[in-house]
C-alpha atoms as a PDB file:
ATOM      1  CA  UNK A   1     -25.223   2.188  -3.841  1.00  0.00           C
ATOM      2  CA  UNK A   2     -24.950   1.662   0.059  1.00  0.00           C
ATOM      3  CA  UNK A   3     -23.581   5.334   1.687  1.00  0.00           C
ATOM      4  CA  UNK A   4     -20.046   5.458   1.954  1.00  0.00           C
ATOM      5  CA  UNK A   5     -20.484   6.610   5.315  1.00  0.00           C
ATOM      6  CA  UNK A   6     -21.853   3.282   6.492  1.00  0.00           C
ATOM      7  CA  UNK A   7     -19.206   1.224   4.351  1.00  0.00           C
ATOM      8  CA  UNK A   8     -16.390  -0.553   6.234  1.00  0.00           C
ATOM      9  CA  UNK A   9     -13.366  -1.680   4.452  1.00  0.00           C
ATOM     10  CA  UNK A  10     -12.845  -5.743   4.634  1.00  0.00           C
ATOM     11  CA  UNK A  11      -9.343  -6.305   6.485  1.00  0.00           C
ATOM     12  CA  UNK A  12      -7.194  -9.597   5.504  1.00  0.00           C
ATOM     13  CA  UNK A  13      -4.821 -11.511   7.963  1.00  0.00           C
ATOM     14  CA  UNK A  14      -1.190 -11.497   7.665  1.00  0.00           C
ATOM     15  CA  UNK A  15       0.662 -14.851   8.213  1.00  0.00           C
ATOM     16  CA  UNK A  16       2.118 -13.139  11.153  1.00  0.00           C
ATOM     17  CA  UNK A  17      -1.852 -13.032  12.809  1.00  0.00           C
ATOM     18  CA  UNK A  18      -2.211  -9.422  13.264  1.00  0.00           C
ATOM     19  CA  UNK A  19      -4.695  -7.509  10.249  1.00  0.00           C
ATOM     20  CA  UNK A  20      -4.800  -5.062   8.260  1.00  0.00           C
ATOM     21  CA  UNK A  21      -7.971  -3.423   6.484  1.00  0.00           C
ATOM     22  CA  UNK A  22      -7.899  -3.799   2.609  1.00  0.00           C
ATOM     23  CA  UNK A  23      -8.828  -0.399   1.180  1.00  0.00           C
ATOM     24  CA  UNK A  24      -6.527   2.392   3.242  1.00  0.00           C
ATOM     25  CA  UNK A  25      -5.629   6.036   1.934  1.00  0.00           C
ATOM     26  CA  UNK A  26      -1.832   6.524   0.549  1.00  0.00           C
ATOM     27  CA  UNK A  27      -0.491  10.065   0.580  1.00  0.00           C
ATOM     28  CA  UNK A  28       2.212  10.216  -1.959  1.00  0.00           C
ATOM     29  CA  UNK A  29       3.475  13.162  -3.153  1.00  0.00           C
ATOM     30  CA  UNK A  30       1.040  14.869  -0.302  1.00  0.00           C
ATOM     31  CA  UNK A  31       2.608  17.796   0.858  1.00  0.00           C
ATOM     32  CA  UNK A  32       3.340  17.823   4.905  1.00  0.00           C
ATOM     33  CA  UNK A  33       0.792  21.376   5.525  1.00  0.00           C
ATOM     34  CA  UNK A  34      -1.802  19.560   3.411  1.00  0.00           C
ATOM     35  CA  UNK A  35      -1.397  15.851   4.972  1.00  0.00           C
ATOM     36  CA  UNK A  36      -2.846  16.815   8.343  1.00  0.00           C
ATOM     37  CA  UNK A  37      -6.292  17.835   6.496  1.00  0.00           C
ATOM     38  CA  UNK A  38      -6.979  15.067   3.701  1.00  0.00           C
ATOM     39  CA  UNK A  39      -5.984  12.512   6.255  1.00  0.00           C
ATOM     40  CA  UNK A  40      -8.542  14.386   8.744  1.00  0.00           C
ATOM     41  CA  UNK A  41     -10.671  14.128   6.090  1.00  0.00           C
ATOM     42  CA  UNK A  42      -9.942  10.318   4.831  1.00  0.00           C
ATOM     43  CA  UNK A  43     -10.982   9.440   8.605  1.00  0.00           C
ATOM     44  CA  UNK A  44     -14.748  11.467   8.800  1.00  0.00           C
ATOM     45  CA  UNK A  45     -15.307   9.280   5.302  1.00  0.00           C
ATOM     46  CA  UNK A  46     -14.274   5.905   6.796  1.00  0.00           C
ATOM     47  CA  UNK A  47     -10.336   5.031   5.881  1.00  0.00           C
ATOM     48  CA  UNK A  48      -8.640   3.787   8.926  1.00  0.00           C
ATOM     49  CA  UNK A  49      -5.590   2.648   7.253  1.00  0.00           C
ATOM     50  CA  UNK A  50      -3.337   5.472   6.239  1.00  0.00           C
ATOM     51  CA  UNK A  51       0.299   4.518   4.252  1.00  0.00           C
ATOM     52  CA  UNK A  52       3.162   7.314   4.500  1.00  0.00           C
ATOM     53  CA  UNK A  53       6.913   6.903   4.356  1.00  0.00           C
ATOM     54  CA  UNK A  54       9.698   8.767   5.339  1.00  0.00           C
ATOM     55  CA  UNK A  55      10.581   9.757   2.124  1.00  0.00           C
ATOM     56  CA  UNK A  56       7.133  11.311   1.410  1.00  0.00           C
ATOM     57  CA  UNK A  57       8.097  14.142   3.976  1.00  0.00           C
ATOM     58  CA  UNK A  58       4.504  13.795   5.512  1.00  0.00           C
ATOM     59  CA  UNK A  59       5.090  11.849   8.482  1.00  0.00           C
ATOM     60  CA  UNK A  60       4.594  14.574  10.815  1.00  0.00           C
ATOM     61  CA  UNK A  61       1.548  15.891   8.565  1.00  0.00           C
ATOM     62  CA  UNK A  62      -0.294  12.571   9.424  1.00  0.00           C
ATOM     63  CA  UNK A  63       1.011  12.470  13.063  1.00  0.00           C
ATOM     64  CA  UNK A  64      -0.854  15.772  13.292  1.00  0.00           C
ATOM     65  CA  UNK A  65      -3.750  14.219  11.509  1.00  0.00           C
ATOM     66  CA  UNK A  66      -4.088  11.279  13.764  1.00  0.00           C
ATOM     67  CA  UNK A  67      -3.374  13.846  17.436  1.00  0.00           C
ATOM     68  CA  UNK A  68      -6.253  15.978  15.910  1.00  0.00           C
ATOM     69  CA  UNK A  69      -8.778  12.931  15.377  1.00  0.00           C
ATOM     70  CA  UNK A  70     -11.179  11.232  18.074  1.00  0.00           C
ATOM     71  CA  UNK A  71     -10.612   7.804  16.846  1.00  0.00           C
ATOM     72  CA  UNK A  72      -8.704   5.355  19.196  1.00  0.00           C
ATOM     73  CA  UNK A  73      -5.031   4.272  18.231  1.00  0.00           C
ATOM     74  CA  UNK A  74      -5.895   0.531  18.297  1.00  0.00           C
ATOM     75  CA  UNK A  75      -8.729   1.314  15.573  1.00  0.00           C
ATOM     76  CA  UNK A  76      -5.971   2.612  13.059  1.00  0.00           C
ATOM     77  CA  UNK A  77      -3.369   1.147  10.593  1.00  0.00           C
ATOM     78  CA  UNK A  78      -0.674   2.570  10.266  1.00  0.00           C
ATOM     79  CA  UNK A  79       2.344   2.478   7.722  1.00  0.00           C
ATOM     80  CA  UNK A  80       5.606   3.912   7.446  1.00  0.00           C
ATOM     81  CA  UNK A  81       8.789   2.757   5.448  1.00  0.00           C
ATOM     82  CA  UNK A  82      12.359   2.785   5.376  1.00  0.00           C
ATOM     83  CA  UNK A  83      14.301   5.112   2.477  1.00  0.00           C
ATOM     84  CA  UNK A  84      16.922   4.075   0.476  1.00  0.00           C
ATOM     85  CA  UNK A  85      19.482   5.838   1.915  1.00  0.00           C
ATOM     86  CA  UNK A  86      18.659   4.628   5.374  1.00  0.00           C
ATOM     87  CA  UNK A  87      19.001   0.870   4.669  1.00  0.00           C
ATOM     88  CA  UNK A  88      22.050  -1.051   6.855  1.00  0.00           C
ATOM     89  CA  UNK A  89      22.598  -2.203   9.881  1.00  0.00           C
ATOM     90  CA  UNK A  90      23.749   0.791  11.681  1.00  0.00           C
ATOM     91  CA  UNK A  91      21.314   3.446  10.538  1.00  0.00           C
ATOM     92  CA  UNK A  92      17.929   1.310   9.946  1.00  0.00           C
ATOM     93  CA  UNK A  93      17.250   1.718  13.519  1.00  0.00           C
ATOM     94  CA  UNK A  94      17.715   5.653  14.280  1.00  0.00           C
ATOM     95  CA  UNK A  95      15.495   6.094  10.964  1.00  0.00           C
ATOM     96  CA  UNK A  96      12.772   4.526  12.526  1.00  0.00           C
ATOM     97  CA  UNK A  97      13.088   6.379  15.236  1.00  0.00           C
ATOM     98  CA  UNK A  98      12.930   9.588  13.472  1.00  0.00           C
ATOM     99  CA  UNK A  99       9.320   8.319  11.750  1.00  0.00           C
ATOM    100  CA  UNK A 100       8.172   7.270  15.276  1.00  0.00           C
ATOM    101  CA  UNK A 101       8.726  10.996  16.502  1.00  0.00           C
ATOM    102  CA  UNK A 102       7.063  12.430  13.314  1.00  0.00           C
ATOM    103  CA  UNK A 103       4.319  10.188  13.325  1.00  0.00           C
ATOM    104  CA  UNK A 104       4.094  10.752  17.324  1.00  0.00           C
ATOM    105  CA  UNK A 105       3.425   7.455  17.846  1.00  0.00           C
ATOM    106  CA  UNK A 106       4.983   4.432  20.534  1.00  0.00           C
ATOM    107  CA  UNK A 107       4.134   2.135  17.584  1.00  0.00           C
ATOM    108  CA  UNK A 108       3.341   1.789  13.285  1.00  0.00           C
ATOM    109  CA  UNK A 109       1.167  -1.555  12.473  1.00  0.00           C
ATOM    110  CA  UNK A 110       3.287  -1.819   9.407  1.00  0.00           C
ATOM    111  CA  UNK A 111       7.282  -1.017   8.738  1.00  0.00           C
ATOM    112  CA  UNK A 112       8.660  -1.721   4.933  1.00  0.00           C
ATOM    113  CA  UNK A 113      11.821  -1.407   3.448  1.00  0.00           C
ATOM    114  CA  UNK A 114      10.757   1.058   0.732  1.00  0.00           C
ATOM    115  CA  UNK A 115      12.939  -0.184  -1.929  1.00  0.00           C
ATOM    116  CA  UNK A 116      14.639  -3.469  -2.561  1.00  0.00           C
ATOM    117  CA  UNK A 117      18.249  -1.506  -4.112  1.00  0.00           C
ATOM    118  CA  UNK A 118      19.997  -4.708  -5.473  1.00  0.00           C
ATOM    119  CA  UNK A 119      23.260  -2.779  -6.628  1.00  0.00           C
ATOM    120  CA  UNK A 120      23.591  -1.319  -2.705  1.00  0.00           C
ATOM    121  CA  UNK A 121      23.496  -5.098  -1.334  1.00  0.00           C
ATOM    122  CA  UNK A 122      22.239  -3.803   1.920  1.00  0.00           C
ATOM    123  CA  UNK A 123      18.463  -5.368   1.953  1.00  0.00           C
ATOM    124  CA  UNK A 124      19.617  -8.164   3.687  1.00  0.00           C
ATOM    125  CA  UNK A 125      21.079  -6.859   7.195  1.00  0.00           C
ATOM    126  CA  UNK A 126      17.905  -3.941   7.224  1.00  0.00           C
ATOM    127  CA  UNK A 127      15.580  -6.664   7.142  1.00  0.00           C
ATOM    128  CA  UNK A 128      17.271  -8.472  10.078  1.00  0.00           C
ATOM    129  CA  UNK A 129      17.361  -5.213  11.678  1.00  0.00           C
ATOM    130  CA  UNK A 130      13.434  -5.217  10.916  1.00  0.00           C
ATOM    131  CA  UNK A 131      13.013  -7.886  12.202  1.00  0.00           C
ATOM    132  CA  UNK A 132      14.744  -6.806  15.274  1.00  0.00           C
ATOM    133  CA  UNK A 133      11.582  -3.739  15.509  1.00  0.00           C
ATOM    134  CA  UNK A 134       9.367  -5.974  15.350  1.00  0.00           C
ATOM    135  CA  UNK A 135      10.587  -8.443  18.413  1.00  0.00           C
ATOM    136  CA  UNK A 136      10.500  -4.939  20.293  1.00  0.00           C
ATOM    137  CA  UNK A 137       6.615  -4.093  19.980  1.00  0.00           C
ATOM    138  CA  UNK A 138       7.571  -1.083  18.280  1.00  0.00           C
ATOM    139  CA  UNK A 139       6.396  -2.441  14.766  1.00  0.00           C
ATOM    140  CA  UNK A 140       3.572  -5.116  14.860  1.00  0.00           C
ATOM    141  CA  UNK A 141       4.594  -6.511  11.667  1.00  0.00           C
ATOM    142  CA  UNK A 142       7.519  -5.756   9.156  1.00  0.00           C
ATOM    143  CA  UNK A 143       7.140  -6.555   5.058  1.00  0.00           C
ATOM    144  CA  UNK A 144       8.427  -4.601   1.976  1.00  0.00           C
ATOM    145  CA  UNK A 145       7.547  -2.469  -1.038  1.00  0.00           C
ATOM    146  CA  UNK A 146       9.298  -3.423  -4.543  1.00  0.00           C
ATOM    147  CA  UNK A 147      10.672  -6.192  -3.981  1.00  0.00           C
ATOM    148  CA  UNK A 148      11.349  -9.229  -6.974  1.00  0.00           C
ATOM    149  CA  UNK A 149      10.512 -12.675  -6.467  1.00  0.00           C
ATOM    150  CA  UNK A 150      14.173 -13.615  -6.302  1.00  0.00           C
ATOM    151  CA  UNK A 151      14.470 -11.212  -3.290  1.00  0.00           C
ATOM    152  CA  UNK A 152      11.660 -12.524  -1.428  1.00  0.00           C
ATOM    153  CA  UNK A 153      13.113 -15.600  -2.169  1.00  0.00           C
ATOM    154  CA  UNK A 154      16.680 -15.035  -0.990  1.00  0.00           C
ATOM    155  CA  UNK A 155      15.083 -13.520   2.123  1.00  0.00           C
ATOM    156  CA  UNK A 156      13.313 -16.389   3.318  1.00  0.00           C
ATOM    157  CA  UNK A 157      16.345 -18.532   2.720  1.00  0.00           C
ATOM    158  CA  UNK A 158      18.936 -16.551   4.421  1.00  0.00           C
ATOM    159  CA  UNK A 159      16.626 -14.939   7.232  1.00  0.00           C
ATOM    160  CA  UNK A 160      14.052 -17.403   7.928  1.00  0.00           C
ATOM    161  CA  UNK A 161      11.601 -14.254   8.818  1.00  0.00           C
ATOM    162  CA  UNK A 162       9.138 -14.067   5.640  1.00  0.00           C
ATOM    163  CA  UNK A 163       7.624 -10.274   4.917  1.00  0.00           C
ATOM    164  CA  UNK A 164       3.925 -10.227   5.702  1.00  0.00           C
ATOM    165  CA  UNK A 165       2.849  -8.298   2.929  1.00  0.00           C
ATOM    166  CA  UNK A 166       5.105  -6.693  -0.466  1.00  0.00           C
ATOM    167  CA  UNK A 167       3.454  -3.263  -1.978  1.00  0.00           C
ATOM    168  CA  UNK A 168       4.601  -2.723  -5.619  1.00  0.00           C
ATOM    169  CA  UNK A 169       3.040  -0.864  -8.837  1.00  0.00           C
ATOM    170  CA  UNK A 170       0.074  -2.863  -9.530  1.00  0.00           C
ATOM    171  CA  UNK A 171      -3.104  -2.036 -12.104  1.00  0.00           C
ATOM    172  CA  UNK A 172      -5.092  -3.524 -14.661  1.00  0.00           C
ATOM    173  CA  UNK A 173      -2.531  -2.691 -17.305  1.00  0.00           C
ATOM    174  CA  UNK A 174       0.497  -4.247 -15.001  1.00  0.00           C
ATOM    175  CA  UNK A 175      -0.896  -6.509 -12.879  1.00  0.00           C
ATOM    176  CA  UNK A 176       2.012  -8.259 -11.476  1.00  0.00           C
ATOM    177  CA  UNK A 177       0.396 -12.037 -12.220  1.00  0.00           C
ATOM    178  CA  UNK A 178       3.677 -14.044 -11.537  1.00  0.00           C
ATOM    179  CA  UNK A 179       4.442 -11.960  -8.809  1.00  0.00           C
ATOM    180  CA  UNK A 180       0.971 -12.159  -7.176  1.00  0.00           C
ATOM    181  CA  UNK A 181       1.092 -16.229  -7.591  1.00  0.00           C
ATOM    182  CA  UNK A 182       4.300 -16.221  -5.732  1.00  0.00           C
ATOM    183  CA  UNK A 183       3.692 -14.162  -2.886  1.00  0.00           C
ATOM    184  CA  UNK A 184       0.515 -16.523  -2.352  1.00  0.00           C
ATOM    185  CA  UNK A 185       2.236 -19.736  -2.387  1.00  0.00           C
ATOM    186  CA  UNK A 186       3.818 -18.283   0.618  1.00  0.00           C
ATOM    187  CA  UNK A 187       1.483 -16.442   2.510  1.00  0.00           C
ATOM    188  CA  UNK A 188       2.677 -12.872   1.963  1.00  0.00           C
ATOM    189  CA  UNK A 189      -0.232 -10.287   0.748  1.00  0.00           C
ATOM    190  CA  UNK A 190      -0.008  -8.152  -2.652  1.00  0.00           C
ATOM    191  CA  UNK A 191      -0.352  -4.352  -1.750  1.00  0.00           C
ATOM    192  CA  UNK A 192      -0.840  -2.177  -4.730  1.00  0.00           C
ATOM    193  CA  UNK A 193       1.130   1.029  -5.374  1.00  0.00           C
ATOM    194  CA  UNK A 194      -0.484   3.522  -8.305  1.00  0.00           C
ATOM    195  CA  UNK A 195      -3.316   1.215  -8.288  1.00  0.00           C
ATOM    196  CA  UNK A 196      -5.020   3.847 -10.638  1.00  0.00           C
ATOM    197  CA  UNK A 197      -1.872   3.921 -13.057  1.00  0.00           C
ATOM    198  CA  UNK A 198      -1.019   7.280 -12.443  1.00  0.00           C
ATOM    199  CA  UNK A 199      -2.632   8.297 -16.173  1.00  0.00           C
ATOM    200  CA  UNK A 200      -5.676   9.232 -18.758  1.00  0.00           C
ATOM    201  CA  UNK A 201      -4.879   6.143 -20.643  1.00  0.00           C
ATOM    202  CA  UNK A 202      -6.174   3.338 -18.154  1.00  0.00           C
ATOM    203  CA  UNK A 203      -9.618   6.083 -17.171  1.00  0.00           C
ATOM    204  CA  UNK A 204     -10.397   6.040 -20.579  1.00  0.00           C
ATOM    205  CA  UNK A 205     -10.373   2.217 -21.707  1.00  0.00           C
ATOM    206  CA  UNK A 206     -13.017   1.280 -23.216  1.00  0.00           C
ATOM    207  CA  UNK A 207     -13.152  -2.067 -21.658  1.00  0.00           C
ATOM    208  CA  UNK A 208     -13.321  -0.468 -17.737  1.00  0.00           C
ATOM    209  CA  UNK A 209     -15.930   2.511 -19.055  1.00  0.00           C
ATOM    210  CA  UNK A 210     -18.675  -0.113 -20.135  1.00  0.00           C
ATOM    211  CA  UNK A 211     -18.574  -2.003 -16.704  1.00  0.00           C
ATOM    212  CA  UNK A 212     -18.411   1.451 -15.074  1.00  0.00           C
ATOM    213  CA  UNK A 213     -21.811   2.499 -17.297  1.00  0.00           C
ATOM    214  CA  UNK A 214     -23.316  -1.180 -16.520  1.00  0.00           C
ATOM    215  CA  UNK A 215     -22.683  -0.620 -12.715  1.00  0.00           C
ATOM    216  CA  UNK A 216     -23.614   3.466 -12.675  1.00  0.00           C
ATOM    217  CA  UNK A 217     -19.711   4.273 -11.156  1.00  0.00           C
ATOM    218  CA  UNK A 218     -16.534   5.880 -11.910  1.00  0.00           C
ATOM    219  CA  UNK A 219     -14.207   3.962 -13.557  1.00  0.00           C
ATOM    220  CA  UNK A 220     -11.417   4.402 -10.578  1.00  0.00           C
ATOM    221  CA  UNK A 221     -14.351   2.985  -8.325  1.00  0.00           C
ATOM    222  CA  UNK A 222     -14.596  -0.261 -11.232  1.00  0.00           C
ATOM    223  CA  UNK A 223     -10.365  -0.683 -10.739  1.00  0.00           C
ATOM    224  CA  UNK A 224     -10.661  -0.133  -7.112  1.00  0.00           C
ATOM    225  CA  UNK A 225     -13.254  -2.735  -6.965  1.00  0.00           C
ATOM    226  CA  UNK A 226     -11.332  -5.130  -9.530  1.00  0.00           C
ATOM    227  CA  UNK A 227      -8.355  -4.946  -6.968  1.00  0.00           C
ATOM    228  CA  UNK A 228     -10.733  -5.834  -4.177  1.00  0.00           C
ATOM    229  CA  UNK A 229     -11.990  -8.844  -5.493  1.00  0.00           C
ATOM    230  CA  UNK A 230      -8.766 -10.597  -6.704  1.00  0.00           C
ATOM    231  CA  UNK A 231      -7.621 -10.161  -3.256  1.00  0.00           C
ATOM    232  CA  UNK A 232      -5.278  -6.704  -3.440  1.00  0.00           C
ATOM    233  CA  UNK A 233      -4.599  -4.500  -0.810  1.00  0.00           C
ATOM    234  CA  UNK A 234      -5.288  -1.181  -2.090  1.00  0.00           C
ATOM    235  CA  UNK A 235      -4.379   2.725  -1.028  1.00  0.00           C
ATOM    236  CA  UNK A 236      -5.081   5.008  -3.609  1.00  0.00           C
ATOM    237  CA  UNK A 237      -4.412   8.446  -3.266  1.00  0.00           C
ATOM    238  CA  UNK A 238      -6.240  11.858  -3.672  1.00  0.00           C
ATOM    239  CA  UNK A 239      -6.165  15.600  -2.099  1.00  0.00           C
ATOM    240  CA  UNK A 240     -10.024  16.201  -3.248  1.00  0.00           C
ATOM    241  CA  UNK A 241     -12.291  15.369  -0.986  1.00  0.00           C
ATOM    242  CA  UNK A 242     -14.917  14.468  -3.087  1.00  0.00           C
ATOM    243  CA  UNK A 243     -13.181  11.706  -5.165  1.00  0.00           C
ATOM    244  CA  UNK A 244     -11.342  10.616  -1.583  1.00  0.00           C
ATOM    245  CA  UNK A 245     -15.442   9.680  -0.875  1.00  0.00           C
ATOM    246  CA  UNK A 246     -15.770   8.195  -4.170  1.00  0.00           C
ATOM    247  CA  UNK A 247     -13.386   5.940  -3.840  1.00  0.00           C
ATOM    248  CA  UNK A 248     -14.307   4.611  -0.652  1.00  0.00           C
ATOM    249  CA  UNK A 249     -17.555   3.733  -2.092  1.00  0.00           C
ATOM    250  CA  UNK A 250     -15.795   1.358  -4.429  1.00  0.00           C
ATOM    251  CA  UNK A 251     -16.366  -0.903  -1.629  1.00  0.00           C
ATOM    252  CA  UNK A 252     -19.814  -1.189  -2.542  1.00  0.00           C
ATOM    253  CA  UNK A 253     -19.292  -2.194  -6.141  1.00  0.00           C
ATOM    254  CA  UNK A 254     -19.646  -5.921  -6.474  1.00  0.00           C
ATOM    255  CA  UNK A 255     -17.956  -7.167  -9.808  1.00  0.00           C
ATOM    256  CA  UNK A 256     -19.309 -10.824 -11.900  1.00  0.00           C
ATOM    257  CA  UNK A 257     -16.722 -13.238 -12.515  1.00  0.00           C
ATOM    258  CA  UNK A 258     -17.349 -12.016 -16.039  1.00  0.00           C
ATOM    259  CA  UNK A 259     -16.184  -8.641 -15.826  1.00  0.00           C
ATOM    260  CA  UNK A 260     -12.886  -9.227 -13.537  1.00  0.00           C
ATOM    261  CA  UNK A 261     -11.640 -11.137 -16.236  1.00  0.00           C
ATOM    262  CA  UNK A 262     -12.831  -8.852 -18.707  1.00  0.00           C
ATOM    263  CA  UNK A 263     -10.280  -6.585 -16.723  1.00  0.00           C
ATOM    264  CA  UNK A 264      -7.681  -9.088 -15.849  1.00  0.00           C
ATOM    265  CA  UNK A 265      -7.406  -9.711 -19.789  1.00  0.00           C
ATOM    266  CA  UNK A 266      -5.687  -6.132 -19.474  1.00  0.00           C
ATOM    267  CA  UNK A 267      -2.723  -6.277 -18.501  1.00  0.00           C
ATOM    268  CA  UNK A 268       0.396  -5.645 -20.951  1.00  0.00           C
ATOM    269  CA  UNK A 269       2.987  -7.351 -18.693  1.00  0.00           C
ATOM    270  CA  UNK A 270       6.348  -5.958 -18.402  1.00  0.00           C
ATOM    271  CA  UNK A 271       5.702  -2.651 -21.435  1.00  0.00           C
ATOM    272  CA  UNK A 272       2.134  -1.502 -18.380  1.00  0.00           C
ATOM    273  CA  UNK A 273       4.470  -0.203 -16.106  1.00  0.00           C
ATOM    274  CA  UNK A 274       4.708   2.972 -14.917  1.00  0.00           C
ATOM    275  CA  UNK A 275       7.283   3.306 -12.424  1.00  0.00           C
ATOM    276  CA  UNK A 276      11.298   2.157 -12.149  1.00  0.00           C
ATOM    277  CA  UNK A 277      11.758  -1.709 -12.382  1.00  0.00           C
ATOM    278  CA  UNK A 278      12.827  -2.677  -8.297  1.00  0.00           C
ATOM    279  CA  UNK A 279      15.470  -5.492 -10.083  1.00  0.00           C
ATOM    280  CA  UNK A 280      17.694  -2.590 -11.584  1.00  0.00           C
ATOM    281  CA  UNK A 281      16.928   0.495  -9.666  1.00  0.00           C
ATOM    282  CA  UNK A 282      18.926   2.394  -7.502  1.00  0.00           C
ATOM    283  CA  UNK A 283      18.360   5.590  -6.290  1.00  0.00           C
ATOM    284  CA  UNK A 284      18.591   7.454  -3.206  1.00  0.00           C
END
């Protein structure tokens, strides 16, 4: 397997032009003292795209990371997102703000609305106001993380201004098929939350072990890769170092048609996931 030091991660186009690199480094539930080193760290192995959010509390963690490193801003991807409590038109705008001055940046490559919220009826107006960042310069593009068909749907129709890219639970045991289809009939890139799935269950299938043992990797390096090939942007997460290098060497692992499907055959629909269901939940 190629060094992971001399592995660069593909990057895919947005409809909006602008690109983003597939495989980044997510630091959920990454605590703000400890953000500032594994990002350090996710940059001396490679990652260039780091994905935070104000409600991870980290912001300032990874603005601290990114201060502290040589790299150049324009060689970076950067993602922050909105929180719940922050959607609407009057507050949307002082919240990104607030990341800006944590991150201590003039401008993130990526803004989302973290959660869609149906009950709060508010999605609407904070995309517009989105969309408003975006014709700043502040945010080079704007897209958003659990969101339904039907809401991508009802925000193309009453906005005109299509997300460039939705981020929801995705893994081989949910794998978001219907969802996936629909976001490519219209341009907008799949971006895969827990793309690990958060448990023992999924490291220990069977199914993923024997393509690990055919290809001599970890089986997070075999999902990583299955991600990768069907397209996914990816941004798993880890505070160890040494599995933060692992898993940039997925990028090395090339899959046969033969085993993606072997993995794509998977998924358990709707009773794989993990996490809340965006259609019903509402939370602050």
């Amino acid at each position: 397997m190629t060094s992971g030091q001399t592995l660069t991660s593909p990057v895919l186009t947005f409809h909006d032009g602008h690109t983003i690199p597939q495989l980044g480094y997510g630091v959920w539930q990454v605590e703000d003292a400890v953000a500032e080193h594994v990002v350090g760290e996710a940059f001396r192995v490679g990652y260039r795209h780091i994905d935070t959010a104000a409600a991870y509390r980290n912001e300032k963690g990874v603005g601290r990371a990114i201060a502290s490193s040589d790299l150049e801003r324009e060689d970076l991807f950067i993602t922050t997102k909105l929180w719940n409590a922050d959607q609407g038109r009057e507050t949307t705008a002082d919240a990104f703000e607030a990341s800006l001055e944590n991150l201590g940046l003039d401008y993130v490559d990526l803004y989302l609305i973290h959660w869609l919220q149906p009950k709060r009826g508010l999605y609407l107006q904070t995309w517009e106001e989105l969309a408003k960042l975006k014709e700043s310069g502040r945010v080079r593009s704007i897209g958003v993380s659990n969101f339904t068909i039907e809401a991508l749907g009802e925000v193309e129709r009453e906005t005109g201004v299509l997300p460039v890219i939705n981020q929801v639970e995705t893994h081989p045991y949910f794998q978001q098929d219907e969802l996936r289809a629909y976001e490519e009939s219209k341009g907008i890139l799949h971006e895969a939350w827990s793309p690990l799935g958060q448990g023992k269950d999924l490291l220990a299938d069977p199914v993923l072990g024997r393509i690990a043992n055919a290809h001599g990797v970890s089986i997070p390096n075999v999902v990583l890769g299955w991600h990768l090939a069907i397209g996914n942007v990816v941004i798993p997460k880890s505070v160890n170092p040494e599995r933060l290098a692992q898993n940039w060497t997925a990028l090395a692992l090339e899959l046969d048609a033969e085993e993606i499907a072997a993995i794509s055959a998977l998924d358990k629909g709707g009773a794989g996931r993990i996490g809340p269901d965006p259609a019903v939940s509402d939370f602050a």
